[in-house]
C-alpha atoms as a PDB file:
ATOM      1  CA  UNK A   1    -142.571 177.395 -71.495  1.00  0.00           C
ATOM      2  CA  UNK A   2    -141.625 176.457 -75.065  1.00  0.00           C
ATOM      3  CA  UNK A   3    -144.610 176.364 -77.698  1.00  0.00           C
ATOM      4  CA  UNK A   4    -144.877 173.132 -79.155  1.00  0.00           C
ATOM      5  CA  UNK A   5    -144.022 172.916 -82.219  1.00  0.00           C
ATOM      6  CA  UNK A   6    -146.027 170.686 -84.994  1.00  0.00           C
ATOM      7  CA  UNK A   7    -144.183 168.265 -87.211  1.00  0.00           C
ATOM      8  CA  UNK A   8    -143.879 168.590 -91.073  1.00  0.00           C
ATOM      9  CA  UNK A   9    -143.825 164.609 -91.542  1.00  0.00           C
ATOM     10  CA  UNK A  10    -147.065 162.365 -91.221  1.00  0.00           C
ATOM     11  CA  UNK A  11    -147.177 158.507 -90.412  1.00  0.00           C
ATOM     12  CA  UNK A  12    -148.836 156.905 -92.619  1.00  0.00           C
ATOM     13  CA  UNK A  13    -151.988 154.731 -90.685  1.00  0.00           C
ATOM     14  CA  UNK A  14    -153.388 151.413 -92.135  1.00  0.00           C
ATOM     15  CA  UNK A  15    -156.528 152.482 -92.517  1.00  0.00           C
ATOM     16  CA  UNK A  16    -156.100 155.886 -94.133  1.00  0.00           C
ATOM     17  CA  UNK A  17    -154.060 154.427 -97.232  1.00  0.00           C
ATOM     18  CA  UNK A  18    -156.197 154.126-100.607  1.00  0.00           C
ATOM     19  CA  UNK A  19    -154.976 150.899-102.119  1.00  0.00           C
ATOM     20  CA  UNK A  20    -154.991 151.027-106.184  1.00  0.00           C
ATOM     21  CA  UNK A  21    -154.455 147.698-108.641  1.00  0.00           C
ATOM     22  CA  UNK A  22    -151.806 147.620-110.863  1.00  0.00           C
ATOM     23  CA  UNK A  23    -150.888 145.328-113.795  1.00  0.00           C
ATOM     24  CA  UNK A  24    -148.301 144.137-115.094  1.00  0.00           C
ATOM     25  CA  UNK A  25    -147.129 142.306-118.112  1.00  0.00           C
ATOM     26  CA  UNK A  26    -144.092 139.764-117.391  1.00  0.00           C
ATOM     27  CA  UNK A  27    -143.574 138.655-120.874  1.00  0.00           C
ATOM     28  CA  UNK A  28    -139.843 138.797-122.003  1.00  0.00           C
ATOM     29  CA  UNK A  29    -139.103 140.901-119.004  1.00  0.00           C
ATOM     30  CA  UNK A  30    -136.201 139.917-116.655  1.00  0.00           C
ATOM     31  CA  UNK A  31    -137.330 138.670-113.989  1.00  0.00           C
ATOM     32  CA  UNK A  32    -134.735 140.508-111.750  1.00  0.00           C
ATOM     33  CA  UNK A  33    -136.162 143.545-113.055  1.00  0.00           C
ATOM     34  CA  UNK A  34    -140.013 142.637-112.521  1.00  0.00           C
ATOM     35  CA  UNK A  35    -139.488 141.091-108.947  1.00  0.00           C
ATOM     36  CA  UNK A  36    -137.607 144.690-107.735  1.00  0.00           C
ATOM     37  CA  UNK A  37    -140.497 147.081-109.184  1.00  0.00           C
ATOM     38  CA  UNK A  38    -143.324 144.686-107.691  1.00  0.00           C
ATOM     39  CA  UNK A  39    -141.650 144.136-104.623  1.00  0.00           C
ATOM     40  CA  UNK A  40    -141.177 148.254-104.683  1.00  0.00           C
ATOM     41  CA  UNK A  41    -144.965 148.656-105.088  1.00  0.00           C
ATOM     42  CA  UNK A  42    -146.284 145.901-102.505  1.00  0.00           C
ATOM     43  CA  UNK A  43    -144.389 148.017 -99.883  1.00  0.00           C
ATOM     44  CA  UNK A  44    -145.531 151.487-101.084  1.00  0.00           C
ATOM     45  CA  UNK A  45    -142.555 153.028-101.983  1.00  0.00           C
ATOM     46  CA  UNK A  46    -144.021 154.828-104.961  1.00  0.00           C
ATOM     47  CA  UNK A  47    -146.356 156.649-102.749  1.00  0.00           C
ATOM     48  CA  UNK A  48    -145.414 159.949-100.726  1.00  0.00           C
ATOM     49  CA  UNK A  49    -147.152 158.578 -97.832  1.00  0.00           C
ATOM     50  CA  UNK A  50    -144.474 155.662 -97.279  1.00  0.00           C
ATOM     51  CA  UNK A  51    -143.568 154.876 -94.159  1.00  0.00           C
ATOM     52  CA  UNK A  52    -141.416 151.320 -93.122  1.00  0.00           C
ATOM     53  CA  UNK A  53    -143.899 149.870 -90.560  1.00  0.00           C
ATOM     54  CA  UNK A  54    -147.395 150.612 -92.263  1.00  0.00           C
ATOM     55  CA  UNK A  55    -148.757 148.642 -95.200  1.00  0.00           C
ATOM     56  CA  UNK A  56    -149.110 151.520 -97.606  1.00  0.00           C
ATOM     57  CA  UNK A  57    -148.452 149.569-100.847  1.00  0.00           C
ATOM     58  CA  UNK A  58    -150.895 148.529-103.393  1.00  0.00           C
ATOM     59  CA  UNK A  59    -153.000 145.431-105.153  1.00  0.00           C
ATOM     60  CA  UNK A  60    -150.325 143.922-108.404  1.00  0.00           C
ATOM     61  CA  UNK A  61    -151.497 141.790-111.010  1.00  0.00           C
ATOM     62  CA  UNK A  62    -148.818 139.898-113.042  1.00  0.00           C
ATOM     63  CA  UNK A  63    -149.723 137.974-115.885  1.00  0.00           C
ATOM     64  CA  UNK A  64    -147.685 135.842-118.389  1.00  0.00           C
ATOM     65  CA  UNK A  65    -145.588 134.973-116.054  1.00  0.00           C
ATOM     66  CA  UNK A  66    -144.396 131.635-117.274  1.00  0.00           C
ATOM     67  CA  UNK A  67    -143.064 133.471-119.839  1.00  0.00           C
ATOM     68  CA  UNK A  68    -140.455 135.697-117.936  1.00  0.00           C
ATOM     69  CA  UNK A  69    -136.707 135.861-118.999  1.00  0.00           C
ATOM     70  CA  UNK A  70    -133.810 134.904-117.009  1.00  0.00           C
ATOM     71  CA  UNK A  71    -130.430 135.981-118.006  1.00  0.00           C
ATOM     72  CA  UNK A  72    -127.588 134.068-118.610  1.00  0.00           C
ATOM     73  CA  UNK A  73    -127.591 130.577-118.088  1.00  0.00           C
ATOM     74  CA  UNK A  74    -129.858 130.948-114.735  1.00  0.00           C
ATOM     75  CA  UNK A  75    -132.707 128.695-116.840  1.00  0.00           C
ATOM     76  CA  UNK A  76    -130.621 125.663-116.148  1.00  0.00           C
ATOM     77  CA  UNK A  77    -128.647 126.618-112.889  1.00  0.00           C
ATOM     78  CA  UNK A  78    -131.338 128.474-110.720  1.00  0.00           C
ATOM     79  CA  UNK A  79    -132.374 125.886-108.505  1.00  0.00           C
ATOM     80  CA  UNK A  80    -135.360 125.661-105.886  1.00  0.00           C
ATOM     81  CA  UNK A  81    -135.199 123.782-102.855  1.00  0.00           C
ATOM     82  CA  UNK A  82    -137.709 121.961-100.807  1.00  0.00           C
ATOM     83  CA  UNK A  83    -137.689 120.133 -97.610  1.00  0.00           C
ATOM     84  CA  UNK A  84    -140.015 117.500 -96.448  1.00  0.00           C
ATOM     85  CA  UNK A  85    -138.792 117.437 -92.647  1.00  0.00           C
ATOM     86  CA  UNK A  86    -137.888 113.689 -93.140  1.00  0.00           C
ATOM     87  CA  UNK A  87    -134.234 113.039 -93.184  1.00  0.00           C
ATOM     88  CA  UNK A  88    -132.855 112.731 -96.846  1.00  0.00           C
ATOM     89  CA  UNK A  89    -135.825 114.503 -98.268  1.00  0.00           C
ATOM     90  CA  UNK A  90    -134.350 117.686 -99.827  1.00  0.00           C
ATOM     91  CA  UNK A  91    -135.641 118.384-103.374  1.00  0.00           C
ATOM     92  CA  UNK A  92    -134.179 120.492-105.740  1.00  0.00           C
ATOM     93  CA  UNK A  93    -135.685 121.815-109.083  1.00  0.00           C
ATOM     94  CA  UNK A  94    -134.255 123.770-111.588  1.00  0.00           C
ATOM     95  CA  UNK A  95    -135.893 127.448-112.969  1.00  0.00           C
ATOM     96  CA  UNK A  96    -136.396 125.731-116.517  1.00  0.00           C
ATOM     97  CA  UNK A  97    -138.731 123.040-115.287  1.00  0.00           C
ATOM     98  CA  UNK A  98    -140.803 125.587-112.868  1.00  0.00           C
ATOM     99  CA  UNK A  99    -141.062 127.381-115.732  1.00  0.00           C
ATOM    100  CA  UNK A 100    -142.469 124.509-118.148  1.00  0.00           C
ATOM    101  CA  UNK A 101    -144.421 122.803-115.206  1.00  0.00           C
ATOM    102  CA  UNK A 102    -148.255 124.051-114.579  1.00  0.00           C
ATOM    103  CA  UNK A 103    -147.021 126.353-111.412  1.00  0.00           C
ATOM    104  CA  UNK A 104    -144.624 128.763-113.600  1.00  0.00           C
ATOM    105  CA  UNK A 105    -145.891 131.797-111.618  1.00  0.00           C
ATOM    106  CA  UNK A 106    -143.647 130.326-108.633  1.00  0.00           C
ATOM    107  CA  UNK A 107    -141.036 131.690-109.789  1.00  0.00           C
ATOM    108  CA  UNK A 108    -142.268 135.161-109.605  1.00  0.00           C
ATOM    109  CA  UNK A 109    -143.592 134.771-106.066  1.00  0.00           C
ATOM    110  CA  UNK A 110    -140.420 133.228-105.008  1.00  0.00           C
ATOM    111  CA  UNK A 111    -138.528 136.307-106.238  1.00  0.00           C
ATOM    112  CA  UNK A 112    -140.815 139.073-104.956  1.00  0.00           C
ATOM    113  CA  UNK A 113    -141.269 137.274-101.609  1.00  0.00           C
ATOM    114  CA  UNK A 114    -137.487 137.100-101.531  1.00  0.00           C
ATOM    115  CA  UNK A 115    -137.200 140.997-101.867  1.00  0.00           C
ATOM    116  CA  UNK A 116    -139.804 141.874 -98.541  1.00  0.00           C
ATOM    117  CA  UNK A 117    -139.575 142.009 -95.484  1.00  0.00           C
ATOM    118  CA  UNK A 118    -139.213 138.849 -93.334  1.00  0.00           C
ATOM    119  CA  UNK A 119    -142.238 139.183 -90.760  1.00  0.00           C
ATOM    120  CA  UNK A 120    -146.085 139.389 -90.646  1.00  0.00           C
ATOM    121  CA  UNK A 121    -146.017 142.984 -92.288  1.00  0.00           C
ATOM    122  CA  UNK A 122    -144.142 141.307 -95.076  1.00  0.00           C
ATOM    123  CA  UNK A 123    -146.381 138.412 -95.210  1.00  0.00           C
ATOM    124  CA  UNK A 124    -149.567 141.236 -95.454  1.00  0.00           C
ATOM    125  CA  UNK A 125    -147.526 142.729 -98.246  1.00  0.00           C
ATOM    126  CA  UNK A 126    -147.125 139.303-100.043  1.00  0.00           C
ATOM    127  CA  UNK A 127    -150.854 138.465-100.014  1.00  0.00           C
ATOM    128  CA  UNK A 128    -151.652 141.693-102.216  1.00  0.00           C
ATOM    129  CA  UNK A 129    -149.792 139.807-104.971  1.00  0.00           C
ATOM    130  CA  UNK A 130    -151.585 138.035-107.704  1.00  0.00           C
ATOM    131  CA  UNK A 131    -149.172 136.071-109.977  1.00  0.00           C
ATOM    132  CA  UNK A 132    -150.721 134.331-113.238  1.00  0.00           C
ATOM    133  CA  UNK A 133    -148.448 132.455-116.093  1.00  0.00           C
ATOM    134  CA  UNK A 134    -151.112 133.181-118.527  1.00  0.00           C
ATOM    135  CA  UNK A 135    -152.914 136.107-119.876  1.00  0.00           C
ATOM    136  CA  UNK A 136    -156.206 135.565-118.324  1.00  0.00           C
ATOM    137  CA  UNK A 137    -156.596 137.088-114.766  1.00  0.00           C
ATOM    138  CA  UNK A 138    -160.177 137.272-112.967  1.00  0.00           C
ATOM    139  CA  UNK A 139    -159.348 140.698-111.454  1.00  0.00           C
ATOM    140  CA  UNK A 140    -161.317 142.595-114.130  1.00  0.00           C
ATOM    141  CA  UNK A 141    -163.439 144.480-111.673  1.00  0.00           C
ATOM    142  CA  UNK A 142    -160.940 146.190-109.938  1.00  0.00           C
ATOM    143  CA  UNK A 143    -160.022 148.015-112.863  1.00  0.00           C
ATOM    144  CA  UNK A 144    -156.441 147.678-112.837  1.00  0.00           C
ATOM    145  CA  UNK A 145    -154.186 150.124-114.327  1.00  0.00           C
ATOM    146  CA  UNK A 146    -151.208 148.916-116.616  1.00  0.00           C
ATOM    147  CA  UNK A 147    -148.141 149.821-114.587  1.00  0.00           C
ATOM    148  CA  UNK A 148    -144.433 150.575-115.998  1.00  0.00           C
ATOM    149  CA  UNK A 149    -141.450 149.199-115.617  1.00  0.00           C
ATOM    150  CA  UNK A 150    -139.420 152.145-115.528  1.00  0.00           C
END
């Protein structure tokens, strides 16, 4: 009989990961940019222990973001969309008047949420995001660490 042979890779369990807080500054970054390094951290690609089923990611803050920067001319051509479920109710909204409206950090959410996965270990992911379009956030007691874009 063969000896059985141990692996060398681990999966990653919910319950072992150690989740950390992160924050971010979105002022005059592109939002392309912010979305793909948030989105990169919800999942818990940063961390050795990822693995594509388990939750491994971590807590971000984001802050200023109603002051994000779009390239181009996507300010006045991004558009949102909205359905009621009545016939003849689809809304549209451009980037430029998210962005000046009281809920700027939609556009954020909309991007990162764009860039996970599309099921309940997505959602999980999505609810670890905390999106503000000012400065003030009131996540102070988790300590969060200022987190680079690079």
């Amino acid at each position: 009989m063969a000896a059985r042979v141990e692996r060398a890779t681990k999966s990653a369990k919910a319950h072992e990961v150690e989740r950390r807080w992160y924050i971010i500054d979105a002022k005059d970054v592109v939002l392309g940019r912010l979305s793909t390094r948030v989105a990169s951290v919800l999942r818990g690609k940063h961390k050795a222990i990822y693995t594509p089923h388990t939750d491994a990611g971590d807590f971000v803050i984001v802050v200023n973001a109603g002051e994000v920067k779009l390239t181009g001319r996507k300010r006045e051509q991004k558009t949102y969309y909205r359905h009621s479920g009545y016939t003849g109710n689809l809304k549209e909204i451009t980037a430029d008047k998210v962005l000046a409206g009281p809920h700027a950090d939609r556009v954020v959410r909309h991007a990162v949420r764009g860039m996970l996965p599309k099921n309940a270990l997505g959602r999980d992911m999505f609810r670890k995001l905390k999106v503000y379009a000012g400065p003030d956030h009131p996540h102070a007691a988790q300590q969060p660490e200022e987190l680079s874009l690079v």
